[in-house]
PDB file of N, CA and C in Angstrom:
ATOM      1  N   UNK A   1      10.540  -8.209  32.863  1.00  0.00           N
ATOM      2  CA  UNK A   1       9.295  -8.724  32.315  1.00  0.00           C
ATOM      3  C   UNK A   1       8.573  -7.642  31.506  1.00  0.00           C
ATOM      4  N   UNK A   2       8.591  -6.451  32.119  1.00  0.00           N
ATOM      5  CA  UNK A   2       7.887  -5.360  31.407  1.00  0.00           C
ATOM      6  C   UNK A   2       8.774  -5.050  29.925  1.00  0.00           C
ATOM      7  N   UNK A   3       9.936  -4.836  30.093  1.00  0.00           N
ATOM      8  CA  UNK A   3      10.600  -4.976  28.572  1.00  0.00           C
ATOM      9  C   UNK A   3      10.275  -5.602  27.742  1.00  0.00           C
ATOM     10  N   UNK A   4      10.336  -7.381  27.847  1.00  0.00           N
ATOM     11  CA  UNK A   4       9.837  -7.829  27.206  1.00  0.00           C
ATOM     12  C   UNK A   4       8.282  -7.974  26.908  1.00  0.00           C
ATOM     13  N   UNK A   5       7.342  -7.827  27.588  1.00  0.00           N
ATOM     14  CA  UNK A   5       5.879  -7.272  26.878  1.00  0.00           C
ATOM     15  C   UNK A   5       6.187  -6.051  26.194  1.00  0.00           C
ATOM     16  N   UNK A   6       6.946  -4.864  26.396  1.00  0.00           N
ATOM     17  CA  UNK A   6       7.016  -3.958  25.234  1.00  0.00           C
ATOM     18  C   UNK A   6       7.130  -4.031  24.030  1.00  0.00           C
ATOM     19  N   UNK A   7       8.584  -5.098  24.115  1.00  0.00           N
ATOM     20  CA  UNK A   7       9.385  -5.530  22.847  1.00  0.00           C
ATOM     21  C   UNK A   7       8.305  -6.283  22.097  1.00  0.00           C
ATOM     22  N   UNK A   8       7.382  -7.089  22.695  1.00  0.00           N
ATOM     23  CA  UNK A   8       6.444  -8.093  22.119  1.00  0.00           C
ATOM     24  C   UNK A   8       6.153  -7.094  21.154  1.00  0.00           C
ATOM     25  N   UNK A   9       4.899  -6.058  22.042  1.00  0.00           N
ATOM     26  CA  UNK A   9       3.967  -4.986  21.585  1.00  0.00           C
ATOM     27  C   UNK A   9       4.800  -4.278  20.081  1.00  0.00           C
ATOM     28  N   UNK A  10       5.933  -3.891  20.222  1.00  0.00           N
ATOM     29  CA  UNK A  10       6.634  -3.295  19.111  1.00  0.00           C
ATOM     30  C   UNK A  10       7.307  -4.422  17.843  1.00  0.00           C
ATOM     31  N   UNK A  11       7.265  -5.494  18.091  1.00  0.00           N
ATOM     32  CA  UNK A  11       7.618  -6.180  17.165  1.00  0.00           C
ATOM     33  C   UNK A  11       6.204  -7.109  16.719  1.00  0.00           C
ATOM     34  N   UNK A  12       5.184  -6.774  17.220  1.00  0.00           N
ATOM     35  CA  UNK A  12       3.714  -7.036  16.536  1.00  0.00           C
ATOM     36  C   UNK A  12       3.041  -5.833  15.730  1.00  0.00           C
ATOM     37  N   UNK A  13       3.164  -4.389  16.229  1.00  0.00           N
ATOM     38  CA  UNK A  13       3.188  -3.441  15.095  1.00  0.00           C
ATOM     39  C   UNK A  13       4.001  -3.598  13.917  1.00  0.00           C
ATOM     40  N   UNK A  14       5.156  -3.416  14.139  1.00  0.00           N
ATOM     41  CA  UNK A  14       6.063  -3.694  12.899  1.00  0.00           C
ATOM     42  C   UNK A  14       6.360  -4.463  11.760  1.00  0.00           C
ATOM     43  N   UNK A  15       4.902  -5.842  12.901  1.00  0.00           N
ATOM     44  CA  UNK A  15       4.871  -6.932  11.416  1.00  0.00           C
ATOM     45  C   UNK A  15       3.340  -7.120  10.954  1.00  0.00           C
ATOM     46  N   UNK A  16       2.591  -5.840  11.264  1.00  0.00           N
ATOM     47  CA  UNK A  16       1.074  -5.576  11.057  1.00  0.00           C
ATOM     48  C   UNK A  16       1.384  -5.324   9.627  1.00  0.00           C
ATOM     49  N   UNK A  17       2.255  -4.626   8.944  1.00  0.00           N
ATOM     50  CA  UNK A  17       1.551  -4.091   7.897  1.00  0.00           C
ATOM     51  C   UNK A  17       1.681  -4.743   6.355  1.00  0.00           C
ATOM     52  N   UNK A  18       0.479  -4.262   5.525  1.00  0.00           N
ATOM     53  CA  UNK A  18       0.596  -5.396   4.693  1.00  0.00           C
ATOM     54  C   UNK A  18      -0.911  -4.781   3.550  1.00  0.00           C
ATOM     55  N   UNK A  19      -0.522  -5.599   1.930  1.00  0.00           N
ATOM     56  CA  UNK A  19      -1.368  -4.601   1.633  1.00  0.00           C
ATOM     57  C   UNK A  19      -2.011  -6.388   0.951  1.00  0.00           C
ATOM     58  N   UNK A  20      -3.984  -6.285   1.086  1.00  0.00           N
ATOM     59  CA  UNK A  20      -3.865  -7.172   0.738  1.00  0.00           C
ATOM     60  C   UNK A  20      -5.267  -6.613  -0.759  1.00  0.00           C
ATOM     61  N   UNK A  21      -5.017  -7.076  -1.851  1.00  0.00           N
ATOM     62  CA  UNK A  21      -5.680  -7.188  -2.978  1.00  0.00           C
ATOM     63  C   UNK A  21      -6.615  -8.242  -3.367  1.00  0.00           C
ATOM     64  N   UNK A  22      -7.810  -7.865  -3.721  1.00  0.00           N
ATOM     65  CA  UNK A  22      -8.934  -8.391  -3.828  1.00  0.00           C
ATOM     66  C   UNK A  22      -9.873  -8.213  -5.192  1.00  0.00           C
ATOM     67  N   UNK A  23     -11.143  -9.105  -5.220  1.00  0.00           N
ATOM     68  CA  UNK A  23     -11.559  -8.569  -7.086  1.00  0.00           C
ATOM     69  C   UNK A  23     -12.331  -7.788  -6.521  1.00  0.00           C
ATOM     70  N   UNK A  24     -12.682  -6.937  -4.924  1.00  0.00           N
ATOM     71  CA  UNK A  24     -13.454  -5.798  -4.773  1.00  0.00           C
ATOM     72  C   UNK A  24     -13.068  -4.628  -4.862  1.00  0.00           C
ATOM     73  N   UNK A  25     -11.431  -4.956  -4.419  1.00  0.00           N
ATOM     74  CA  UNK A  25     -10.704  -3.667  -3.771  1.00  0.00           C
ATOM     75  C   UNK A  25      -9.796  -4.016  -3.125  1.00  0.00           C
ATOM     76  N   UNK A  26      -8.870  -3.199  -2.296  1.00  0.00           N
ATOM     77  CA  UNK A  26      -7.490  -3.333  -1.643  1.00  0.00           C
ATOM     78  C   UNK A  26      -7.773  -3.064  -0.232  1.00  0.00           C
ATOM     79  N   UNK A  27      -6.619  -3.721   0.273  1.00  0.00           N
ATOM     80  CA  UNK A  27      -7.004  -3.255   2.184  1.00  0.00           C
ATOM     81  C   UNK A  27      -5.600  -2.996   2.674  1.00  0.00           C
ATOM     82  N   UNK A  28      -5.669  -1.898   3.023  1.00  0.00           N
ATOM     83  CA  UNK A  28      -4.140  -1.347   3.364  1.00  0.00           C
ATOM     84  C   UNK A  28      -3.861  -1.444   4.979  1.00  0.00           C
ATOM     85  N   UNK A  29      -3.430  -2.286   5.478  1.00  0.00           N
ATOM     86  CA  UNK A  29      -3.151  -2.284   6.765  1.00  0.00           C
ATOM     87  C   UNK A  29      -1.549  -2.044   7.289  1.00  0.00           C
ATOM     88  N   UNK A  30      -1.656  -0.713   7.772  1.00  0.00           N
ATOM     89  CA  UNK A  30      -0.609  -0.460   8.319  1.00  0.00           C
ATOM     90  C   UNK A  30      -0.512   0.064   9.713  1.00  0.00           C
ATOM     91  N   UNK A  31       0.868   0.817  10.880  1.00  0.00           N
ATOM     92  CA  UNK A  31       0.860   0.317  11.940  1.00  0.00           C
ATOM     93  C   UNK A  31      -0.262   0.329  13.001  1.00  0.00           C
ATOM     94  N   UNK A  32      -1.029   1.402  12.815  1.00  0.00           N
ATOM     95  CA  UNK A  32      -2.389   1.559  13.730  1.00  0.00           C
ATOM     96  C   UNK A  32      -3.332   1.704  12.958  1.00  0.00           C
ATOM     97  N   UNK A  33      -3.794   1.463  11.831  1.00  0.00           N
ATOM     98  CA  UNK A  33      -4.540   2.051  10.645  1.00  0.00           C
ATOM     99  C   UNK A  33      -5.141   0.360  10.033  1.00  0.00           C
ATOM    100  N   UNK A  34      -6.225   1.000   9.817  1.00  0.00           N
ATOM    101  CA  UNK A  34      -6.837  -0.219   8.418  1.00  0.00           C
ATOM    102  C   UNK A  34      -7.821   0.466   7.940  1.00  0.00           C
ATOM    103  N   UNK A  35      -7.405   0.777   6.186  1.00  0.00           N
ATOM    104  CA  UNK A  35      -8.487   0.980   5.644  1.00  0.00           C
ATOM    105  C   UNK A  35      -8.561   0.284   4.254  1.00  0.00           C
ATOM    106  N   UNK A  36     -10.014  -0.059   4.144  1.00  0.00           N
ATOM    107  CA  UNK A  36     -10.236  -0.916   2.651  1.00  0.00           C
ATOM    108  C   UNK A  36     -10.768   0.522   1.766  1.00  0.00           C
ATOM    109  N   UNK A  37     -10.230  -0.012   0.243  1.00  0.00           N
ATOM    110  CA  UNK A  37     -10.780   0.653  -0.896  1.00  0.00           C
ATOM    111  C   UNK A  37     -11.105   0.032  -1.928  1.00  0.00           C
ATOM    112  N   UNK A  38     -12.014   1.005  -2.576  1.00  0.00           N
ATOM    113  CA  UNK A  38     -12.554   0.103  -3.723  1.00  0.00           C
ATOM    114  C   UNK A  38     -11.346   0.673  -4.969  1.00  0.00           C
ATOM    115  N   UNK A  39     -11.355  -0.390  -6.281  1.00  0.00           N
ATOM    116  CA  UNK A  39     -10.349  -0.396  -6.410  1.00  0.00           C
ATOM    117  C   UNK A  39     -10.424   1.580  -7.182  1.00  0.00           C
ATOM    118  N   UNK A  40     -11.858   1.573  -7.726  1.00  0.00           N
ATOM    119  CA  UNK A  40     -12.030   2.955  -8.124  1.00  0.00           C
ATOM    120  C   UNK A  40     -11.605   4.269  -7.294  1.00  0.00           C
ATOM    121  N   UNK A  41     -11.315   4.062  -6.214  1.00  0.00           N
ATOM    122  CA  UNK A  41     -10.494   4.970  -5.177  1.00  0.00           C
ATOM    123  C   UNK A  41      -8.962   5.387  -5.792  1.00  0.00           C
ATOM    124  N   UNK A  42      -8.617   4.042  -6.061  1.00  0.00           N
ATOM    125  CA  UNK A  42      -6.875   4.392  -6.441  1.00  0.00           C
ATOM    126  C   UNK A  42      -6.782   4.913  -7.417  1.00  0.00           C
ATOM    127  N   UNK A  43      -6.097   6.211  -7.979  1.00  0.00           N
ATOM    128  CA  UNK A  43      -5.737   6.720  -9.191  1.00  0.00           C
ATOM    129  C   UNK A  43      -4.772   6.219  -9.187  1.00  0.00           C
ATOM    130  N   UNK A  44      -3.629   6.445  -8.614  1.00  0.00           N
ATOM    131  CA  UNK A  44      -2.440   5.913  -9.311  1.00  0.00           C
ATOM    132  C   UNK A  44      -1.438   4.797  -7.879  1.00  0.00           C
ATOM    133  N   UNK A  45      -0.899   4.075  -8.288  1.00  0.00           N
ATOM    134  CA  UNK A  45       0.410   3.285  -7.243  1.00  0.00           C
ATOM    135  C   UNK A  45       1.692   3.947  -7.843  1.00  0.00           C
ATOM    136  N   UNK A  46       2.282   4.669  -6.334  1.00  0.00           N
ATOM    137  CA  UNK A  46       3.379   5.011  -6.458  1.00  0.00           C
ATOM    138  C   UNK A  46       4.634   4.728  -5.424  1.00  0.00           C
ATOM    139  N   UNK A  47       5.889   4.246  -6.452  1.00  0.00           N
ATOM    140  CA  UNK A  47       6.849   3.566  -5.536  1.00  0.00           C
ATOM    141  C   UNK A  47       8.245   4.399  -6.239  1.00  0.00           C
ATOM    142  N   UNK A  48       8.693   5.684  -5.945  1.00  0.00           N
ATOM    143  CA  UNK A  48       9.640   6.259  -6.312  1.00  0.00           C
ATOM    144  C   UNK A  48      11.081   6.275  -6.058  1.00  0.00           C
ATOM    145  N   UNK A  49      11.888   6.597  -6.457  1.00  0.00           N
ATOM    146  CA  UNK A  49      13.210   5.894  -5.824  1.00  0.00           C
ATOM    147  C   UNK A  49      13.314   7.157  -5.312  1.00  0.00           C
ATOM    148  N   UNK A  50      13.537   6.066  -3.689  1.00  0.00           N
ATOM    149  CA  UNK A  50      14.207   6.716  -2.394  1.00  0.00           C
ATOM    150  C   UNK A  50      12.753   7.100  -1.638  1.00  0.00           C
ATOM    151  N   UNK A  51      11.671   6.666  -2.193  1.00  0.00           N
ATOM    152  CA  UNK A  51      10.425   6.366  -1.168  1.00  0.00           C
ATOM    153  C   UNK A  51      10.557   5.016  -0.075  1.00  0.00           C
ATOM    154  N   UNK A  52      10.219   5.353   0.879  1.00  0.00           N
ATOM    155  CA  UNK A  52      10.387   4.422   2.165  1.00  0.00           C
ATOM    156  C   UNK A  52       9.173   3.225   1.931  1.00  0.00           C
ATOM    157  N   UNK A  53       8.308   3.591   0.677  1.00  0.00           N
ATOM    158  CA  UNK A  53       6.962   2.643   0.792  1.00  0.00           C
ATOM    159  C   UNK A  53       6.635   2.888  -0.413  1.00  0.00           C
ATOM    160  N   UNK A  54       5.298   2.134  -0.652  1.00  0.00           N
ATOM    161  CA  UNK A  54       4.497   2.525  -1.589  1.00  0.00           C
ATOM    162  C   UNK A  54       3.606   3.783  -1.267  1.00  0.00           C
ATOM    163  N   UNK A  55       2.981   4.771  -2.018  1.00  0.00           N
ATOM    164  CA  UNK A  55       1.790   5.407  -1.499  1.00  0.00           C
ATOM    165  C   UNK A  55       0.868   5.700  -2.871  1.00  0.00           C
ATOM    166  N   UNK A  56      -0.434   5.435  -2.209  1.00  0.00           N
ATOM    167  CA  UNK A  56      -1.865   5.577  -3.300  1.00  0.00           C
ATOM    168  C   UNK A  56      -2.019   6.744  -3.132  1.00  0.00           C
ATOM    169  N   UNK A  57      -2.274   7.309  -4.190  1.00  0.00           N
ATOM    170  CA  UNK A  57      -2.979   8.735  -4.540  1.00  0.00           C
ATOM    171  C   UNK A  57      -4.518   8.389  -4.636  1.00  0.00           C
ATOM    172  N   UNK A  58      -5.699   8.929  -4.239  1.00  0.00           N
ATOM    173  CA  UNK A  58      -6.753   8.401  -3.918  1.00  0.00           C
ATOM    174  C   UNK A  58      -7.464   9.354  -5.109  1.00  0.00           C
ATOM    175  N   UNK A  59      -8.747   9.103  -5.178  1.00  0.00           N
ATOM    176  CA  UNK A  59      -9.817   9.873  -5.791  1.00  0.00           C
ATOM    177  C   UNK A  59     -10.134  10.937  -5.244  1.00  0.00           C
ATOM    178  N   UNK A  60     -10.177  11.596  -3.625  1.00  0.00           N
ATOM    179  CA  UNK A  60     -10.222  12.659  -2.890  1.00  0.00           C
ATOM    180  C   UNK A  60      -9.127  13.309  -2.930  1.00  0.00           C
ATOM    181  N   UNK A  61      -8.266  13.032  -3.495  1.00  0.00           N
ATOM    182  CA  UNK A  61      -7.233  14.004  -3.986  1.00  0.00           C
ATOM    183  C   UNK A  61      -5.634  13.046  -2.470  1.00  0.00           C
ATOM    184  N   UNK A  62      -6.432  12.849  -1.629  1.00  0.00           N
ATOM    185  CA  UNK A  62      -5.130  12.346  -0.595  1.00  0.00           C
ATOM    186  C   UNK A  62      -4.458  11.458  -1.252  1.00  0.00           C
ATOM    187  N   UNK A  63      -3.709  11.033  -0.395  1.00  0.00           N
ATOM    188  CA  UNK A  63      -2.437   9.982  -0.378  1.00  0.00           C
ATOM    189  C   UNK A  63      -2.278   8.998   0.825  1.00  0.00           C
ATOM    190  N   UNK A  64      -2.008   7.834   0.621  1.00  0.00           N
ATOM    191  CA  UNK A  64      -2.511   6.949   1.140  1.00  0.00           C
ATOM    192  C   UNK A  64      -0.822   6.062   1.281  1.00  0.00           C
ATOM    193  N   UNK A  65      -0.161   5.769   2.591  1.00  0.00           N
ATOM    194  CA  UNK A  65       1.004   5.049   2.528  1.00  0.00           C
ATOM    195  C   UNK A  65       0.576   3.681   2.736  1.00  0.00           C
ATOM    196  N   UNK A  66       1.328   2.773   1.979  1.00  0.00           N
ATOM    197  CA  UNK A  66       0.751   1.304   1.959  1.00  0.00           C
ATOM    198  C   UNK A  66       2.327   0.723   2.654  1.00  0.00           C
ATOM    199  N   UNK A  67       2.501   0.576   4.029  1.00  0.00           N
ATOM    200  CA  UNK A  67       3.573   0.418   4.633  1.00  0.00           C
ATOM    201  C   UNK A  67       3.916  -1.217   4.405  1.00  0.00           C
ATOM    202  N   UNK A  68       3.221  -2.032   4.114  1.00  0.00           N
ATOM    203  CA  UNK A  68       3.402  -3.450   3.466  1.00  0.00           C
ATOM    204  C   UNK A  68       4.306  -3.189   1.926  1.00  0.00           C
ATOM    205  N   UNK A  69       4.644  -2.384   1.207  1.00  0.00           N
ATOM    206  CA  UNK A  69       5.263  -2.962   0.315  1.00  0.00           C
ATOM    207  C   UNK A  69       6.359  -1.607   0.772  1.00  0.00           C
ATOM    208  N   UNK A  70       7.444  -2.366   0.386  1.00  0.00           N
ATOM    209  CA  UNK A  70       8.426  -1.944   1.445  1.00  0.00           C
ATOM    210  C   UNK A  70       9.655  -2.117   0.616  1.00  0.00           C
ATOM    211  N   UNK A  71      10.716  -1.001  -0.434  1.00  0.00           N
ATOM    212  CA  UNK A  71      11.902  -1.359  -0.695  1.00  0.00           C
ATOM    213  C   UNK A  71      13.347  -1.681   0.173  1.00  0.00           C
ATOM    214  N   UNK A  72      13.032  -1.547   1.338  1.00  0.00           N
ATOM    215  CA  UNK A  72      14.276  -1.606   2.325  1.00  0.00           C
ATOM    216  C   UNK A  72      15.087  -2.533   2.551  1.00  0.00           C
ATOM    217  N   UNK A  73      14.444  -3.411   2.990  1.00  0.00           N
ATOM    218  CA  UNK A  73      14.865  -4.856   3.123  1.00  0.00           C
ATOM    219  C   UNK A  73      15.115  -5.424   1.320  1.00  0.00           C
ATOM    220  N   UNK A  74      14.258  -5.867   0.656  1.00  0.00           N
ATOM    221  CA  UNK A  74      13.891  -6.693  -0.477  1.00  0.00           C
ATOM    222  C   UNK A  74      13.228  -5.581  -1.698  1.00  0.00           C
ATOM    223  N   UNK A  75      14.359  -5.050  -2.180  1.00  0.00           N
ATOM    224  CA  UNK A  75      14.092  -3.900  -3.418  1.00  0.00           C
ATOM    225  C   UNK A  75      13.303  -4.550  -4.674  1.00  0.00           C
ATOM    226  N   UNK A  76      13.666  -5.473  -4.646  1.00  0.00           N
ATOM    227  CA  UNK A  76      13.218  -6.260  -6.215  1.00  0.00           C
ATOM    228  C   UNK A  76      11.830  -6.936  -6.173  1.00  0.00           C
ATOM    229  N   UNK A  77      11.635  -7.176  -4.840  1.00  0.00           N
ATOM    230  CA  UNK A  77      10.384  -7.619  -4.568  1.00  0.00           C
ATOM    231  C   UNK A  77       9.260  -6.674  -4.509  1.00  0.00           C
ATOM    232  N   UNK A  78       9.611  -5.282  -3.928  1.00  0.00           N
ATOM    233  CA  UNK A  78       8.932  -4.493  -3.604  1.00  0.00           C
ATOM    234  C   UNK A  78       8.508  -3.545  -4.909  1.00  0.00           C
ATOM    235  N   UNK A  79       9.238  -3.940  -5.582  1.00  0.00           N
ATOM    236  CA  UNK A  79       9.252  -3.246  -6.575  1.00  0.00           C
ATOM    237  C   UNK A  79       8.023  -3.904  -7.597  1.00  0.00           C
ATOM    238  N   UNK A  80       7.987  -5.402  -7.502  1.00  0.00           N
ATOM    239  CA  UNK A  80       7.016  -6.500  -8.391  1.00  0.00           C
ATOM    240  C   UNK A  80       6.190  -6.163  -7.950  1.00  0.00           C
ATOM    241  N   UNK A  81       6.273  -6.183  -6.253  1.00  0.00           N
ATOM    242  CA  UNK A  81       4.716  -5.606  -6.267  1.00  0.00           C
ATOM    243  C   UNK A  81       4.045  -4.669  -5.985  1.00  0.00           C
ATOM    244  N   UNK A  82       4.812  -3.648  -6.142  1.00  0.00           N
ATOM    245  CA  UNK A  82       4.165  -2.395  -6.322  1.00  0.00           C
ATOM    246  C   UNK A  82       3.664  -2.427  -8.110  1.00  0.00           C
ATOM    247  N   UNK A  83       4.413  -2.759  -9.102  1.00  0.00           N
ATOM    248  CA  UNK A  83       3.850  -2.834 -10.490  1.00  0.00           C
ATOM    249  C   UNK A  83       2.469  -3.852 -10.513  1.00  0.00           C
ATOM    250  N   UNK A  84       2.499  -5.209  -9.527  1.00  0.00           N
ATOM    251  CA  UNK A  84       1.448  -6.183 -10.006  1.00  0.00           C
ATOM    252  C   UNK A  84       0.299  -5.135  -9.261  1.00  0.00           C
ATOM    253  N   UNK A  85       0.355  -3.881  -8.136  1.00  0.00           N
ATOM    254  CA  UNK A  85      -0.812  -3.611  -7.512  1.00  0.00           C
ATOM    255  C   UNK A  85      -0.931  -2.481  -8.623  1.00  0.00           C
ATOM    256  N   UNK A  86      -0.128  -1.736  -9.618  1.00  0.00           N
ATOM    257  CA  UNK A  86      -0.860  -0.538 -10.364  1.00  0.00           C
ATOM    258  C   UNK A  86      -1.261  -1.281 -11.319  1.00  0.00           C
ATOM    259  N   UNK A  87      -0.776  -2.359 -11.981  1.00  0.00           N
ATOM    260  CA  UNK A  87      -1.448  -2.918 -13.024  1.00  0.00           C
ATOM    261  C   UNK A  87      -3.145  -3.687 -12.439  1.00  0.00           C
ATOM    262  N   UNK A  88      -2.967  -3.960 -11.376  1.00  0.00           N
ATOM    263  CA  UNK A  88      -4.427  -4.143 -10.808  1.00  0.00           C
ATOM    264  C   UNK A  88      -5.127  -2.972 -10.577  1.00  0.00           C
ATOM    265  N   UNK A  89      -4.888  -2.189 -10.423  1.00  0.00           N
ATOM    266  CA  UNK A  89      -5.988  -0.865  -9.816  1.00  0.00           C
ATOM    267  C   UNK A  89      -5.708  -0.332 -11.122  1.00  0.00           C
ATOM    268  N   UNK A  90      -4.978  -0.542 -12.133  1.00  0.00           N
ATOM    269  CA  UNK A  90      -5.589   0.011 -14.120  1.00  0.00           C
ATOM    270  C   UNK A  90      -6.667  -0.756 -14.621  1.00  0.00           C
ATOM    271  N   UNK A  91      -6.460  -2.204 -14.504  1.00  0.00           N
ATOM    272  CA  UNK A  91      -7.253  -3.019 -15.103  1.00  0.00           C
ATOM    273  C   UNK A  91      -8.513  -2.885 -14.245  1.00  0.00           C
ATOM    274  N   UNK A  92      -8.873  -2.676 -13.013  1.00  0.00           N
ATOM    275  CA  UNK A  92      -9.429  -2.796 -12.483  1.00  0.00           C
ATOM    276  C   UNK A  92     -10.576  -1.435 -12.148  1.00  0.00           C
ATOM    277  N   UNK A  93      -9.599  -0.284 -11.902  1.00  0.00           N
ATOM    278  CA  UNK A  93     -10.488   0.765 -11.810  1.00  0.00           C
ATOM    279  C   UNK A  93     -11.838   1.348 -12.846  1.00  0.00           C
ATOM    280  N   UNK A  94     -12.212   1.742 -12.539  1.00  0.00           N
ATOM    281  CA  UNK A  94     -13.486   2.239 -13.386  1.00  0.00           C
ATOM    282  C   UNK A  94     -13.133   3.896 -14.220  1.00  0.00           C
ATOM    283  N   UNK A  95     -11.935   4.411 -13.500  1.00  0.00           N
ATOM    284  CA  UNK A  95     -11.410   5.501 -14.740  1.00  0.00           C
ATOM    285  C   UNK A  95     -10.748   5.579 -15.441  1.00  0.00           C
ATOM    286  N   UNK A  96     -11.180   6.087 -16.517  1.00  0.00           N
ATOM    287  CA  UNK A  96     -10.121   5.729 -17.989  1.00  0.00           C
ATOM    288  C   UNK A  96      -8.913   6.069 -17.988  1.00  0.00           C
ATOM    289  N   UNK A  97      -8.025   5.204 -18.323  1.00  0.00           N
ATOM    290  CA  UNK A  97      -6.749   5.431 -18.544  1.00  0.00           C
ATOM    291  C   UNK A  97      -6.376   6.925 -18.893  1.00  0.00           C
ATOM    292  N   UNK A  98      -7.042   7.525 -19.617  1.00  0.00           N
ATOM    293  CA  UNK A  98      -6.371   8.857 -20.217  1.00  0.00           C
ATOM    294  C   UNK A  98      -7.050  10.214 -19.315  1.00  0.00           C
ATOM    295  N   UNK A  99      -8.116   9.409 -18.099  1.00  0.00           N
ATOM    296  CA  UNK A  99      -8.401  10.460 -17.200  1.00  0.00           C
ATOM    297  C   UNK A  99      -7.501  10.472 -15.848  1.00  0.00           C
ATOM    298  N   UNK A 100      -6.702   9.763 -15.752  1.00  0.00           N
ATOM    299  CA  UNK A 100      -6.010   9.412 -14.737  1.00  0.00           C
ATOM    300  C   UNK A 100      -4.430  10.552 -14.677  1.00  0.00           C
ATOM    301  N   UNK A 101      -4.398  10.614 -13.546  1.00  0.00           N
ATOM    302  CA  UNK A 101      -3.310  11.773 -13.556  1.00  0.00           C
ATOM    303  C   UNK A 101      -1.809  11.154 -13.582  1.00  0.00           C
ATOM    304  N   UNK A 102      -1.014  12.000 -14.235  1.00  0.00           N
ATOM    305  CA  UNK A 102       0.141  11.583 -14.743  1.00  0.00           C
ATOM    306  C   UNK A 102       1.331  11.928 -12.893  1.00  0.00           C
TER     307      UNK A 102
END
């Protein structure tokens, strides 16, 4: 019985995470973590090959893993939407394109 309440517990983290986009800002919920941003927080969305995730580079200079978009399973998907979330946090952010770090 105790196994299975573990197994529960670990297969309800594992399907916590998830990034969800908004016209305020983004909310990154991943395995013990939730934090919302405005979209002016995100400088850049990055999904590199042979990254395990997406991760935001923030305005405080950190980095931010967005464990919801995920190439492992579904590469092609993860990939759409990692482009539909930087093309939202371009259109969206409040810093100019040509102040934004490469």
């Amino acid at each position: 019985m105790l196994t299975a309440v573990l197994l529960d517990c670990v297969l309800l983290l594992l399907a916590r995470p998830k990034v969800v986009a908004e016209e305020s800002g983004v909310t990154v919920v991943n395995l013990t973590s939730k934090r919302r941003l405005e979209w002016a927080e995100i400088v850049r969305v990055n999904l590199r090959p042979g990254d395990p995730w997406v991760f935001l580079d923030l305005s405080d200079g950190t980095s931010l893993p967005a464990l919801g978009i995920q190439p492992g399973i579904a590469k092609a998907r993860a990939i759409a939407d990692a482009r539909a979330l930087r093309a939202l946090a371009e259109a969206r952010s409040e810093v100019a394109p040509e102040d934004r770090r490469s």
